[in-house]
C-alpha atoms as a PDB file:
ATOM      1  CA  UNK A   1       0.000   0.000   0.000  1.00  0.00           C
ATOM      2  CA  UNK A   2       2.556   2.487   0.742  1.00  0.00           C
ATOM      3  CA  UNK A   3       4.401   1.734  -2.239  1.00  0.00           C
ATOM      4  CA  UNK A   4       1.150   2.918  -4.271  1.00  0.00           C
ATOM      5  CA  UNK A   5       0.822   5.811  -2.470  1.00  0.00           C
ATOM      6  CA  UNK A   6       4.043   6.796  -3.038  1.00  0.00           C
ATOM      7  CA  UNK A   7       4.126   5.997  -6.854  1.00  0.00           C
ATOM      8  CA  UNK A   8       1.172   8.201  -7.283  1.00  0.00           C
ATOM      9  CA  UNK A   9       2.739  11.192  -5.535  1.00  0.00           C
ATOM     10  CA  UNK A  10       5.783  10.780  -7.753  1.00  0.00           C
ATOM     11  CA  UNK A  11       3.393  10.515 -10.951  1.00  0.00           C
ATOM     12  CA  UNK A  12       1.980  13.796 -10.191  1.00  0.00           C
ATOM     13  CA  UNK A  13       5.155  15.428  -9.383  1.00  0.00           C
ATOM     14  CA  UNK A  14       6.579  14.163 -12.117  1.00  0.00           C
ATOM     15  CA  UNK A  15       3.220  15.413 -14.165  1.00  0.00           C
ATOM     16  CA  UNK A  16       3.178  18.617 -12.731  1.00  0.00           C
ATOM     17  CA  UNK A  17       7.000  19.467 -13.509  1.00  0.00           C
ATOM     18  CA  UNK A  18       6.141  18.287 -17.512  1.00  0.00           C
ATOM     19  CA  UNK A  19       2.872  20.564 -17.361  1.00  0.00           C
ATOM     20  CA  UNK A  20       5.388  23.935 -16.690  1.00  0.00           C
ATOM     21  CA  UNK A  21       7.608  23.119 -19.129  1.00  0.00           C
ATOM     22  CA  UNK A  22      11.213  24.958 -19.584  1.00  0.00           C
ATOM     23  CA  UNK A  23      11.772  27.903 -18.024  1.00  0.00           C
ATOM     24  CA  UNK A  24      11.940  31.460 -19.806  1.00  0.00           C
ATOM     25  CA  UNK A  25      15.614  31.790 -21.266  1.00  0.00           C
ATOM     26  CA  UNK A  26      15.905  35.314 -19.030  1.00  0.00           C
ATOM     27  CA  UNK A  27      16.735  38.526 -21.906  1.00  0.00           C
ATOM     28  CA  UNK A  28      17.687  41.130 -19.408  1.00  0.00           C
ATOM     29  CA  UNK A  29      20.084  42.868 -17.890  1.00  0.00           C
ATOM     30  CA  UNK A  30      22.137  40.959 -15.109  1.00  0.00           C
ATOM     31  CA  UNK A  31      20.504  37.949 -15.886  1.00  0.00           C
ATOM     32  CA  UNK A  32      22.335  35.984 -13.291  1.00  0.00           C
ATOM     33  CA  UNK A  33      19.251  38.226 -10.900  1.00  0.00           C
ATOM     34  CA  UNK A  34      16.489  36.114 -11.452  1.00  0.00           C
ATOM     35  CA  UNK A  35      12.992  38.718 -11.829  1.00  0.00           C
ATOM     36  CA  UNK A  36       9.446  37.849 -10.705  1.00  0.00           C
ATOM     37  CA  UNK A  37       7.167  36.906 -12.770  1.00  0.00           C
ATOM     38  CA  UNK A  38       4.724  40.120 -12.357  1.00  0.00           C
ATOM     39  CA  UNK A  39       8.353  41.995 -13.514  1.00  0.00           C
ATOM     40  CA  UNK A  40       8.739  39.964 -16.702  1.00  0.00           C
ATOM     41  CA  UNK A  41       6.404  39.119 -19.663  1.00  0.00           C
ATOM     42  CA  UNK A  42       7.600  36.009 -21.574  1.00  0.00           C
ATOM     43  CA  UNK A  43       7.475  35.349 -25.325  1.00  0.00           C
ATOM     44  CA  UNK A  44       6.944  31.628 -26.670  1.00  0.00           C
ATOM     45  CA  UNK A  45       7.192  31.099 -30.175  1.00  0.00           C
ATOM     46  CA  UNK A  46       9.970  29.717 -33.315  1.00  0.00           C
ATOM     47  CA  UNK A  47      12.052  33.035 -32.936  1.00  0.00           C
ATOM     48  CA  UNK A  48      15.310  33.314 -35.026  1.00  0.00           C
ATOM     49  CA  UNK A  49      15.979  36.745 -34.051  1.00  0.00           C
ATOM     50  CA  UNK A  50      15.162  39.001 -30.947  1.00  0.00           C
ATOM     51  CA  UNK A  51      16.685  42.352 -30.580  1.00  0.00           C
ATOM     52  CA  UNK A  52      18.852  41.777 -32.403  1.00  0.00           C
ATOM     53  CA  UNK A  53      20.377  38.736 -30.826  1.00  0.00           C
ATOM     54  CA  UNK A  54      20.412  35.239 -32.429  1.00  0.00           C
ATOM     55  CA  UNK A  55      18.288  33.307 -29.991  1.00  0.00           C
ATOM     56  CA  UNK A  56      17.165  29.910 -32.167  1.00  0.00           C
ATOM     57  CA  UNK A  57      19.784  28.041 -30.139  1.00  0.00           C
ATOM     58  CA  UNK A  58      18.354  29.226 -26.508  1.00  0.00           C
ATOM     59  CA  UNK A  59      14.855  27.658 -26.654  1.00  0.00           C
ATOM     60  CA  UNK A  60      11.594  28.674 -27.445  1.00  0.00           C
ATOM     61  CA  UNK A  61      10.669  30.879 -24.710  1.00  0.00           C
ATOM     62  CA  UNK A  62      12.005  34.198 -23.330  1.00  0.00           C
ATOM     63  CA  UNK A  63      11.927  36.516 -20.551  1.00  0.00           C
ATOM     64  CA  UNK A  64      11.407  39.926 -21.428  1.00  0.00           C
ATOM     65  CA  UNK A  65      11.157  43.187 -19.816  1.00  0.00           C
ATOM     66  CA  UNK A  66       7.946  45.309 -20.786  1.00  0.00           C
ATOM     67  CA  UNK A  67       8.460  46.867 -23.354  1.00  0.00           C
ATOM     68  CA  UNK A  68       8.610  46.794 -27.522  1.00  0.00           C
ATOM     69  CA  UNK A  69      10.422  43.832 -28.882  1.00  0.00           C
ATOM     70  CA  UNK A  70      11.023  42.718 -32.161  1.00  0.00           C
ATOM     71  CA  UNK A  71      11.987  39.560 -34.068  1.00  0.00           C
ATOM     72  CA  UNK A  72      12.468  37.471 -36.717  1.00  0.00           C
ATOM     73  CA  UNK A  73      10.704  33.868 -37.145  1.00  0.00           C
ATOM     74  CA  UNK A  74      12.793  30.503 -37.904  1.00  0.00           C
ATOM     75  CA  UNK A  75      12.749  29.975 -41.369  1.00  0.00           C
ATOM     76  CA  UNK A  76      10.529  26.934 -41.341  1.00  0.00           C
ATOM     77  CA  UNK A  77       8.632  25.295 -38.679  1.00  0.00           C
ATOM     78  CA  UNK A  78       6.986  21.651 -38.603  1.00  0.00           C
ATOM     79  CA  UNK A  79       5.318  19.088 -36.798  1.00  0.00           C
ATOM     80  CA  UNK A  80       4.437  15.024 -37.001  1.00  0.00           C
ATOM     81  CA  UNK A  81       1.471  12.976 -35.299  1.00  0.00           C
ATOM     82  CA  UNK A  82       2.077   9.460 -34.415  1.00  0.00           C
ATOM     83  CA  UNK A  83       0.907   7.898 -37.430  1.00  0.00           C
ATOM     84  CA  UNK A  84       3.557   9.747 -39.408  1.00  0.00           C
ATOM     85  CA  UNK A  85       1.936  12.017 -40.710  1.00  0.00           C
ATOM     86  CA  UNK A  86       4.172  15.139 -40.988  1.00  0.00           C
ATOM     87  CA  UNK A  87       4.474  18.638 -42.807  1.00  0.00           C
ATOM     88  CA  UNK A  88       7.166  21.646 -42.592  1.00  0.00           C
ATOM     89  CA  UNK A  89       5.844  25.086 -42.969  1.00  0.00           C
ATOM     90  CA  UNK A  90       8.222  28.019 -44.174  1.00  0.00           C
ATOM     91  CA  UNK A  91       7.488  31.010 -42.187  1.00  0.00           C
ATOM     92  CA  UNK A  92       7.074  34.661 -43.062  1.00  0.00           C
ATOM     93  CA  UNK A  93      10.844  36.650 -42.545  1.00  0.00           C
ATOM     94  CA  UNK A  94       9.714  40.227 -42.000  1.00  0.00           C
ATOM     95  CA  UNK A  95       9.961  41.993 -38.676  1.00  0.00           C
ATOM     96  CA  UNK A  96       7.830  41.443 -36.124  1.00  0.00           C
ATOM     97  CA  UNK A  97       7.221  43.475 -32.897  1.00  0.00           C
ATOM     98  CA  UNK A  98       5.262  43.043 -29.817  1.00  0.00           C
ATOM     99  CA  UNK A  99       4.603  45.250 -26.763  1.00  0.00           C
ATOM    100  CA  UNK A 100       5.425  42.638 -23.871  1.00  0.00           C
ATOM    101  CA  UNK A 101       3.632  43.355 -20.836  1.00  0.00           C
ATOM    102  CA  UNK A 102       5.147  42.779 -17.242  1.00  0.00           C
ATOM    103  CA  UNK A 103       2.818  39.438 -16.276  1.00  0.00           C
ATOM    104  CA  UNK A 104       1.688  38.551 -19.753  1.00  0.00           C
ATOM    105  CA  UNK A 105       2.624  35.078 -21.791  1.00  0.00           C
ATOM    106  CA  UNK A 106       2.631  35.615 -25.334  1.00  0.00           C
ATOM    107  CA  UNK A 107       2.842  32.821 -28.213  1.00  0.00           C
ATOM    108  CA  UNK A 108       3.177  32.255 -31.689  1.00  0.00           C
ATOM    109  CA  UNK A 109      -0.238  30.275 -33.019  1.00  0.00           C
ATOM    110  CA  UNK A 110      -0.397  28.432 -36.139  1.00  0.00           C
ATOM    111  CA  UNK A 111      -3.597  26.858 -37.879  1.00  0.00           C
ATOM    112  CA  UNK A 112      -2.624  24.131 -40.024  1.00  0.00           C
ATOM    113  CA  UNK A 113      -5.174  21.864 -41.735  1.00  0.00           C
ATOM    114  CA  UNK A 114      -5.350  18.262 -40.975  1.00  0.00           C
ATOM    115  CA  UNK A 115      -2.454  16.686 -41.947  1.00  0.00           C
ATOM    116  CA  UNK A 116      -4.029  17.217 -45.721  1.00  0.00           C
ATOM    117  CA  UNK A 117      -0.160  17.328 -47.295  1.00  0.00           C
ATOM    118  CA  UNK A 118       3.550  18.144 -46.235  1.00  0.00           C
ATOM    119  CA  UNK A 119       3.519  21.654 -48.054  1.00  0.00           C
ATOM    120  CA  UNK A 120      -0.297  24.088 -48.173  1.00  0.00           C
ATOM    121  CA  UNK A 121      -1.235  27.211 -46.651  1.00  0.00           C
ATOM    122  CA  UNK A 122      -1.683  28.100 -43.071  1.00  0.00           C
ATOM    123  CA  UNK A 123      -2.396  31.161 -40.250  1.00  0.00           C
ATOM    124  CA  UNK A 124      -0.673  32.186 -37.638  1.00  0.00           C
ATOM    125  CA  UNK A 125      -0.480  35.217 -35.215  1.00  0.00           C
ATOM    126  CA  UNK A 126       0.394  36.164 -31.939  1.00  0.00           C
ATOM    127  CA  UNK A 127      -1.666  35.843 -28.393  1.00  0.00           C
ATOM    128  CA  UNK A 128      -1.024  37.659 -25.324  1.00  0.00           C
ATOM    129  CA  UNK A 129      -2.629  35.937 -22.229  1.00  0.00           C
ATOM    130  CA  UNK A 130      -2.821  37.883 -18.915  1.00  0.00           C
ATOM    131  CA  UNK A 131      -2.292  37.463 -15.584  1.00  0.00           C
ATOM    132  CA  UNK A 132      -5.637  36.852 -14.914  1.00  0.00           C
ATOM    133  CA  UNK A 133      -6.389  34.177 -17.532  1.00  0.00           C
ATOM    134  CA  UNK A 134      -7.803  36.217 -20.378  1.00  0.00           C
ATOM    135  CA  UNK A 135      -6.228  35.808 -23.685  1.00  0.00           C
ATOM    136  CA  UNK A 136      -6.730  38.151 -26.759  1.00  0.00           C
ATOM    137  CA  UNK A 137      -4.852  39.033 -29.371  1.00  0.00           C
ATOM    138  CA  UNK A 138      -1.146  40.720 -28.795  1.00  0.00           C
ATOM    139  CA  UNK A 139      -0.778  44.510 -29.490  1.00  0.00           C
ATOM    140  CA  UNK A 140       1.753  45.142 -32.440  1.00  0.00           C
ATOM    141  CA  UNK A 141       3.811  47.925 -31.674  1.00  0.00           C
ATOM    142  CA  UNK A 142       6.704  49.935 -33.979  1.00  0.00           C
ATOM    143  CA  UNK A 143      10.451  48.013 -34.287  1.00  0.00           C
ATOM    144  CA  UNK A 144      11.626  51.285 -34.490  1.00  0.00           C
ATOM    145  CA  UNK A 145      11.218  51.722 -30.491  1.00  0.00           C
ATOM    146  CA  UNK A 146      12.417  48.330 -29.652  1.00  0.00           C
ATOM    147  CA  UNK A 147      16.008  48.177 -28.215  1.00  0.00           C
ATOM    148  CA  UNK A 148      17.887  46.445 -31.214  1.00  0.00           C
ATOM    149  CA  UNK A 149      15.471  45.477 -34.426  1.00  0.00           C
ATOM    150  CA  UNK A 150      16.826  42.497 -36.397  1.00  0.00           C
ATOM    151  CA  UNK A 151      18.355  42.983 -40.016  1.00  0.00           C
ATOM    152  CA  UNK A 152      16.151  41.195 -42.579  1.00  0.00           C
ATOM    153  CA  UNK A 153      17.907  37.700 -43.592  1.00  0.00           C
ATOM    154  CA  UNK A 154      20.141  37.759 -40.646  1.00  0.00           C
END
């Protein structure tokens, strides 16, 4: 009995730590000074570029200061279901920018039919969801006020 009991508080710890995922790769000054949550918003998406700073090696998901930030998408982007099916997506290379919001998650969402073929159309954009739950869409904002904007093809 105690060996169950024990087996099902490890599953859920071991669920619970999967269900957070990775932790924001921190882009701020003095990194090495973790901030709160309420003092960072965090981006989530295939980013190539962000201010200016190759980040495709760091993860998916950033800690940012409020503030305007822009980037550039990963090329291409793709995904596989467990029957095989698969498909790779290119992605659109202009310059995005977001107002981040001290609190906020934002991510990059793609539509992609069905598994119908590995190449077709698709729609993405950008949600910002708050610290109280709600999610809408995220506020574009100019690259021109960001700190660094990336170069187009860099």
């Amino acid at each position: 009995m105690t060996n169950r009991i024990w087996f099902g508080v490890g599953a859920l710890v071991l669920a619970s730590c999967m269900a957070q995922g990775p932790s924001a790769y921190p882009l701020y000054p003095n990194p090495e000074h973790p901030r709160r949550d309420d003092e960072v918003g965090v981006l989530n998406g295939p980013i190539a570029v962000l201010d200016g700073q190759e980040v495709a090696d760091l993860g998916q998901t950033f800690a940012l200061l409020p503030g305007c930030h822009s980037f550039r998408l990963l090329r291409t982007m793709g995904d596989s279901n467990m029957s095989g099916a698969a498909y790779v997506r290119s992605l659109p290379q202009q310059i995005f920018a977001l107002r981040i919001e001290a609190g906020h998650f934002y991510s990059f969402d793609a539509t992609v039919p069905q598994f119908t073929a590995p190449v077709g159309s698709y729609r993405f954009g950008f949600s910002d969801r708050g610290a109280n739950g709600s999610v809408i869409e995220a506020r574009y904002c100019d690259p021109a006020t960001a700190p660094v904007a990336p170069k187009p093809g860099t």
